[in-house]
Protein backbone atom coordinates (compact mmCIF):
# COMPACT_ATOMS: atom_id res chain seq x y z
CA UNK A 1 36.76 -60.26 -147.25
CA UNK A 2 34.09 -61.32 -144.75
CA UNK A 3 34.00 -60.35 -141.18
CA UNK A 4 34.24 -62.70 -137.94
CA UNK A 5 31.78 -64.71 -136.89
CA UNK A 6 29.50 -63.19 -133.74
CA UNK A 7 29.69 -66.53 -132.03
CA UNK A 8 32.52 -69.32 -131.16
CA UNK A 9 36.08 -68.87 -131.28
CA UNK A 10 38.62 -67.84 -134.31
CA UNK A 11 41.67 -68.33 -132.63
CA UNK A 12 41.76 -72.08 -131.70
CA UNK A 13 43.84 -72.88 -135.51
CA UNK A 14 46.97 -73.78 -134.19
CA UNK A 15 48.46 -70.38 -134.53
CA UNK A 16 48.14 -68.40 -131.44
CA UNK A 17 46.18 -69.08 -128.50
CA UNK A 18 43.33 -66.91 -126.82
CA UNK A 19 44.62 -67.42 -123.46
CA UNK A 20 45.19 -63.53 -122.32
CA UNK A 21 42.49 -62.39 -124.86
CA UNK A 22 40.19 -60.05 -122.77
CA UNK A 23 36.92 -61.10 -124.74
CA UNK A 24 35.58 -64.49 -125.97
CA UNK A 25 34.24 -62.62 -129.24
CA UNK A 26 35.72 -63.34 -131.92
CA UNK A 27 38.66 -60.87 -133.70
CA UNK A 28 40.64 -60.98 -136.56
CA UNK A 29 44.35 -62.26 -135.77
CA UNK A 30 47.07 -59.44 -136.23
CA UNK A 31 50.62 -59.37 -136.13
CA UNK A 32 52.52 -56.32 -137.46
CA UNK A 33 56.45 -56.34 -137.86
CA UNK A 34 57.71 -52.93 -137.69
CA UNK A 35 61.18 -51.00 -137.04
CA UNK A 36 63.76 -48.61 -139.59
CA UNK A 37 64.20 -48.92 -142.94
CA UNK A 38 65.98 -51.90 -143.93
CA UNK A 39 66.12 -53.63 -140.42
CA UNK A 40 64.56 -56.70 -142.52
CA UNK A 41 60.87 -56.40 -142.01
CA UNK A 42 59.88 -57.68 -145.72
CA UNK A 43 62.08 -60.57 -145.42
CA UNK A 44 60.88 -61.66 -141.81
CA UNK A 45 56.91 -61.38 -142.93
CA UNK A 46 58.09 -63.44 -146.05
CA UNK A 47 59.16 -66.01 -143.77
CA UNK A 48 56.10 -66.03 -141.35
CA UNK A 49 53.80 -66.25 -144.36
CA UNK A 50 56.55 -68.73 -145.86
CA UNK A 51 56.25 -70.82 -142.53
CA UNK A 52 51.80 -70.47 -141.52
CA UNK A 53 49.60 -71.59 -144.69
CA UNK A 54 46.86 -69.86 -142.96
CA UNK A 55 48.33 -66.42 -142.96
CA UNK A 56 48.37 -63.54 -145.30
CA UNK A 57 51.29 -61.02 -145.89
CA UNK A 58 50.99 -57.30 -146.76
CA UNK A 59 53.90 -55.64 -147.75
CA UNK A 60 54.18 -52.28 -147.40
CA UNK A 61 54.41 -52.00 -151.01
CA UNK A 62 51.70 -53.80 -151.44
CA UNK A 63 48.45 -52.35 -153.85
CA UNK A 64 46.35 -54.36 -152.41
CA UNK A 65 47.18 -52.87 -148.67
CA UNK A 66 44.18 -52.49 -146.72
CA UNK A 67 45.27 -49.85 -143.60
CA UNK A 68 47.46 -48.05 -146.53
CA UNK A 69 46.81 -43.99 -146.88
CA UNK A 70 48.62 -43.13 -150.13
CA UNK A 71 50.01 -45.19 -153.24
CA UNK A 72 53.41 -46.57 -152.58
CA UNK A 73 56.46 -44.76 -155.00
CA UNK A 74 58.11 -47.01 -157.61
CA UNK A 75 61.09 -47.65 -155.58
CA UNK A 76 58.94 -48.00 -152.22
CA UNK A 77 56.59 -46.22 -149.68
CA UNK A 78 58.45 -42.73 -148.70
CA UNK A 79 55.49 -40.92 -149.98
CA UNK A 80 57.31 -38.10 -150.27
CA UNK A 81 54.66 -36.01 -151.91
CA UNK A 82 52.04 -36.89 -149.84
CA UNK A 83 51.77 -33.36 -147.93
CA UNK A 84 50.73 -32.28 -151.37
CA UNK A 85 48.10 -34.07 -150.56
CA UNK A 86 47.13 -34.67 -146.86
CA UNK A 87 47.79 -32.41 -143.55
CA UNK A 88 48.73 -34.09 -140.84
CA UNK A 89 45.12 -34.12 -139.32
CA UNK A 90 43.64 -35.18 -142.39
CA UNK A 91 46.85 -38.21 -142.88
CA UNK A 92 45.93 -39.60 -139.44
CA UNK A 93 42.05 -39.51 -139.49
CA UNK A 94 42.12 -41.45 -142.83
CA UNK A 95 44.43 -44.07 -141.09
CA UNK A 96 42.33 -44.73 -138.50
CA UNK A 97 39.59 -45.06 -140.56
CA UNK A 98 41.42 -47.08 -143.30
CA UNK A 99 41.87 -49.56 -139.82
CA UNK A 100 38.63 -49.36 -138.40
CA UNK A 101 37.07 -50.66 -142.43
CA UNK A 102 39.43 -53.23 -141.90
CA UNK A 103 39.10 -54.77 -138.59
CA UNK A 104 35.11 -54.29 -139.49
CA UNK A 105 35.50 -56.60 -142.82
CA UNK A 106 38.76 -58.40 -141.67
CA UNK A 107 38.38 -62.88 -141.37
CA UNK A 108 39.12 -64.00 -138.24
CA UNK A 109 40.72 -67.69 -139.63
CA UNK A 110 43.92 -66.32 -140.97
CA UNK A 111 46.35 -64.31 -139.49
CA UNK A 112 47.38 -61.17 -141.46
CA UNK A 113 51.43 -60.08 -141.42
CA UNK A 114 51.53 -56.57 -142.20
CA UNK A 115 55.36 -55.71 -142.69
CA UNK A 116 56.40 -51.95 -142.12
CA UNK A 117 53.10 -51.52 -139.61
CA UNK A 118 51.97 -49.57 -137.68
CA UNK A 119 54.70 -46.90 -137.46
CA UNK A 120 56.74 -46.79 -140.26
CA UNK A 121 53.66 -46.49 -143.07
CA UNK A 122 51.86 -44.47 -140.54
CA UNK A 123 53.63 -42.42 -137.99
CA UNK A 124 56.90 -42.16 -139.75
CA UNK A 125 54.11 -40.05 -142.60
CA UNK A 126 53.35 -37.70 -139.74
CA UNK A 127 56.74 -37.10 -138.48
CA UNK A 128 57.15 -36.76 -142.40
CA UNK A 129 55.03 -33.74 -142.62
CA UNK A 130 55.91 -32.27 -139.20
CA UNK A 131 53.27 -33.03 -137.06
CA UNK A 132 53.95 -32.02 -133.42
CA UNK A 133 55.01 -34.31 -131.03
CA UNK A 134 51.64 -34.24 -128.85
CA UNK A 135 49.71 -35.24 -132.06
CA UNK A 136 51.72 -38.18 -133.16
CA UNK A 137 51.02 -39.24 -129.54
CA UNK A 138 47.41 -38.89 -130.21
CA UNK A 139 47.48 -40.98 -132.94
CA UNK A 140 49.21 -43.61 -131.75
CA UNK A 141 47.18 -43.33 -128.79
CA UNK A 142 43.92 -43.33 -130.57
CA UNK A 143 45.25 -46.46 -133.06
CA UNK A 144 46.01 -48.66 -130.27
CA UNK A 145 42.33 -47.38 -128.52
CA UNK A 146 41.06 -49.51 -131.79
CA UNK A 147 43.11 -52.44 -131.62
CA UNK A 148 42.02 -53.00 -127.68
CA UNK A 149 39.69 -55.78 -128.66
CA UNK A 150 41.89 -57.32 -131.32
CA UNK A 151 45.49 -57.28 -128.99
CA UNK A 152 47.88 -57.35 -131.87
CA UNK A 153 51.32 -58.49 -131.35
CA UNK A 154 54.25 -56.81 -132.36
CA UNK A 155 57.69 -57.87 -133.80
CA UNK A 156 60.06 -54.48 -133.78
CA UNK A 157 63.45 -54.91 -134.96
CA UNK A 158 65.29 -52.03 -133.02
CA UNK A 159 68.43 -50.14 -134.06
CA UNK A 160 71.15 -49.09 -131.61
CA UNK A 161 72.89 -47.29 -134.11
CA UNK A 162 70.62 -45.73 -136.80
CA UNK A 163 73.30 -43.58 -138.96
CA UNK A 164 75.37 -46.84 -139.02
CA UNK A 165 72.44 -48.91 -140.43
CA UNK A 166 71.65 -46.55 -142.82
CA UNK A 167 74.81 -46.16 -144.26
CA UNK A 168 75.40 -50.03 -144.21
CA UNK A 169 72.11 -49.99 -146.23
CA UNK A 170 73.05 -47.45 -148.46
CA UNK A 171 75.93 -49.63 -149.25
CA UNK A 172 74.19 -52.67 -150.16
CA UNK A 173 71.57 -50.93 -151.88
CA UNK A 174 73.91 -48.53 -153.93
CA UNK A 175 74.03 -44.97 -155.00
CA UNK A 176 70.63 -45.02 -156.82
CA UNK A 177 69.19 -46.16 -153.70
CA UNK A 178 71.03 -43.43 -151.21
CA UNK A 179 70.23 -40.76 -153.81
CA UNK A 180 66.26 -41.75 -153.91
CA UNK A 181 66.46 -41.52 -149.92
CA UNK A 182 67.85 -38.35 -150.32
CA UNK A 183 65.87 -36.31 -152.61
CA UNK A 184 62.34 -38.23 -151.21
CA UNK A 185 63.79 -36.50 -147.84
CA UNK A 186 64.39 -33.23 -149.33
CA UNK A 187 60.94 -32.49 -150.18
CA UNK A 188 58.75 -33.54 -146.63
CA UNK A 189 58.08 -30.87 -144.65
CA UNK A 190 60.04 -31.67 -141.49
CA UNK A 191 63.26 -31.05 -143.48
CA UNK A 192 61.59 -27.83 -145.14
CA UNK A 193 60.86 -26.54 -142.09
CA UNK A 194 64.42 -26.95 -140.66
CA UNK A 195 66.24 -25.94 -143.87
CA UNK A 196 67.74 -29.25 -144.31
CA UNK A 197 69.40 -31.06 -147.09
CA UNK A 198 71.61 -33.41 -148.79
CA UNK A 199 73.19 -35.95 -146.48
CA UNK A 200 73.53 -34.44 -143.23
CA UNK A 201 69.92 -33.31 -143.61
CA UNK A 202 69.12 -36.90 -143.93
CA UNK A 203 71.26 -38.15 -141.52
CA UNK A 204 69.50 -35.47 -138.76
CA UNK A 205 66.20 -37.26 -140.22
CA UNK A 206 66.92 -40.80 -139.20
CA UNK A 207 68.17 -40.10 -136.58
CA UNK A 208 65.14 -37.62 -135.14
CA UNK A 209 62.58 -40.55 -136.47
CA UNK A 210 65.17 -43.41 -134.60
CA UNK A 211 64.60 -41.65 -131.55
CA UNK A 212 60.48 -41.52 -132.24
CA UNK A 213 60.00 -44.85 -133.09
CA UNK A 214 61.75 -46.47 -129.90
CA UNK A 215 59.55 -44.04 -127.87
CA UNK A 216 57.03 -45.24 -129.59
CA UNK A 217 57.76 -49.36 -129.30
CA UNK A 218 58.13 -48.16 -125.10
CA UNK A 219 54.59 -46.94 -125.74
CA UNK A 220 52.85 -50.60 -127.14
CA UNK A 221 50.29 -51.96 -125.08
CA UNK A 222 49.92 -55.19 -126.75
CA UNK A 223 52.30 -58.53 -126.64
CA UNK A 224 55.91 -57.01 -128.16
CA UNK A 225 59.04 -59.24 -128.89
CA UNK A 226 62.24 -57.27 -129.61
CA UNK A 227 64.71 -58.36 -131.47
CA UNK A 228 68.26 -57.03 -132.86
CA UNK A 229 67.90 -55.17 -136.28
CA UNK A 230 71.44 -56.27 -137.34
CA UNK A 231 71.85 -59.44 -135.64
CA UNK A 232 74.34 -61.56 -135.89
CA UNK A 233 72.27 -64.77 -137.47
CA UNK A 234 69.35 -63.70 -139.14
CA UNK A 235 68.72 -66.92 -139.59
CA UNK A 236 68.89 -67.17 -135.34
CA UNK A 237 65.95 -63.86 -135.22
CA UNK A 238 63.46 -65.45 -137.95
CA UNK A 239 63.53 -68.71 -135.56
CA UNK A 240 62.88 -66.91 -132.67
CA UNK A 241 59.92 -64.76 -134.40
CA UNK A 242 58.40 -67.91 -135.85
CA UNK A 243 58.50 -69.36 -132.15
CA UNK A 244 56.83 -66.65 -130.54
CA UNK A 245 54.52 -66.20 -133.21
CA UNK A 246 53.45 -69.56 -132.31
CA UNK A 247 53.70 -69.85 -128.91
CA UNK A 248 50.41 -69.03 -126.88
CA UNK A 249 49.84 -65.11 -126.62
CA UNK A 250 50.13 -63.55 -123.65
CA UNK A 251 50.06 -59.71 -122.75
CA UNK A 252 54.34 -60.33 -121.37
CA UNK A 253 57.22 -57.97 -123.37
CA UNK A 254 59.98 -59.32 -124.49
């Protein structure tokens, strides 16, 4: 993968505009889609790589993931035995360096789609292992410090009702699927250190990491479009990504 040019522009493809940028040097072009567990993330980076030739997805699931920390499971990414193998200080400093090799080696003529980024396969492993509040903060304080020159944008699907989503997902997953969320839960060290368990355990667990992630979104300092995570035309959400996607950035929130 080479890096950027030192000279000239990378943005001018048709994609997304330099207008805001705060430098003329050139960056690589980022946009991460991000929110719960089966809000649709996967499907809507499909469908931006689907709709720009020049773009490049990474799933979450994905081997090949460059700002990954951890092997994805066989029946996703809940690294669930990942505090067997990181502390929460040790998690976060190799994600920021896992970004800062990639936005040193990253192209600057495609835009990469990372789906499930860069909460869910990042902070939602800290809140996994129980990291205090003040240091997920830090984190996601120091990550955006990184991404300052590059201005990422941000597609987060938010949930008003989390246990409601993931029960509806549950049911359209099935029982192997609710009893894989389940027993991945039962083993991270938040719900160790609360004695929790089964359902209800899991339940208090989305709903805890809910709450995070929205103040997280409030905490973006980059370009952000919300949009529903149930909405009533999907259809209706993947045109409005794809048209803000393309439209020409600015640093406004929608």
């Amino acid at each position: 993968m080479a890096g950027c040019p030192r000279a000239g522009g990378c943005w001018g493809n048709g994609m997304i505009s330099t207008t805001s940028m705060p430098t003329s040097i050139p960056h690589p072009n980022i946009l991460f889609i991000d929110g719960l567990p089966g809000s649709g993330k996967s499907t809507a980076a499909k469908a931006v790589g689907d709709f720009l030739s020049n773009s490049r997805v990474f799933a979450e699931t994905a081997q090949d993931h460059p700002l990954l920390v951890g092997a994805p499971d066989r029946m996703g990414a809940a690294f669930a035995d990942i505090h067997e193998i990181h502390s929460t200080d040790s998690f976060a400093a190799a994600a920021l360096d896992r970004l800062e090799s990639f936005l040193e080696s990253a192209g600057c003529d495609v835009l990469y789609v990372f789906e499930s980024h860069p909460i869910q396969s990042t902070v939602r492993v800290l809140f996994q292992l129980d990291a205090p509040q003040a240091t997920i903060l830090q984190f996601w304080s120091d990550l955006q410090d990184r991404l300052a020159l590059v201005q990422p944008r941000l597609v987060y699907f938010q949930e008003s009702n989390p246990l409601q989503a993931i029960r509806e997902i549950n049911r359209l997953r099935g029982p192997a699927w609710e009893s894989y969320l389940i027993e991945s839960f039962k083993h991270t060290p938040w719900m160790q250190a609360r004695a929790l368990s089964g359902v209800e355990g899991a339940d208090r667990m989305i709903v805890a990491y809910a709450e995070l992630v929205d103040q997280l979104a409030g905490l973006w300092r980059f370009p952000m479009l919300k949009l529903p995570a149930r909405p009533e035309s999907y259809q209706a959400r993947t045109d409005a990504l794809t048209r803000w996607v393309m439209a020409p950035a600015s640093s406004d929130r929608q």
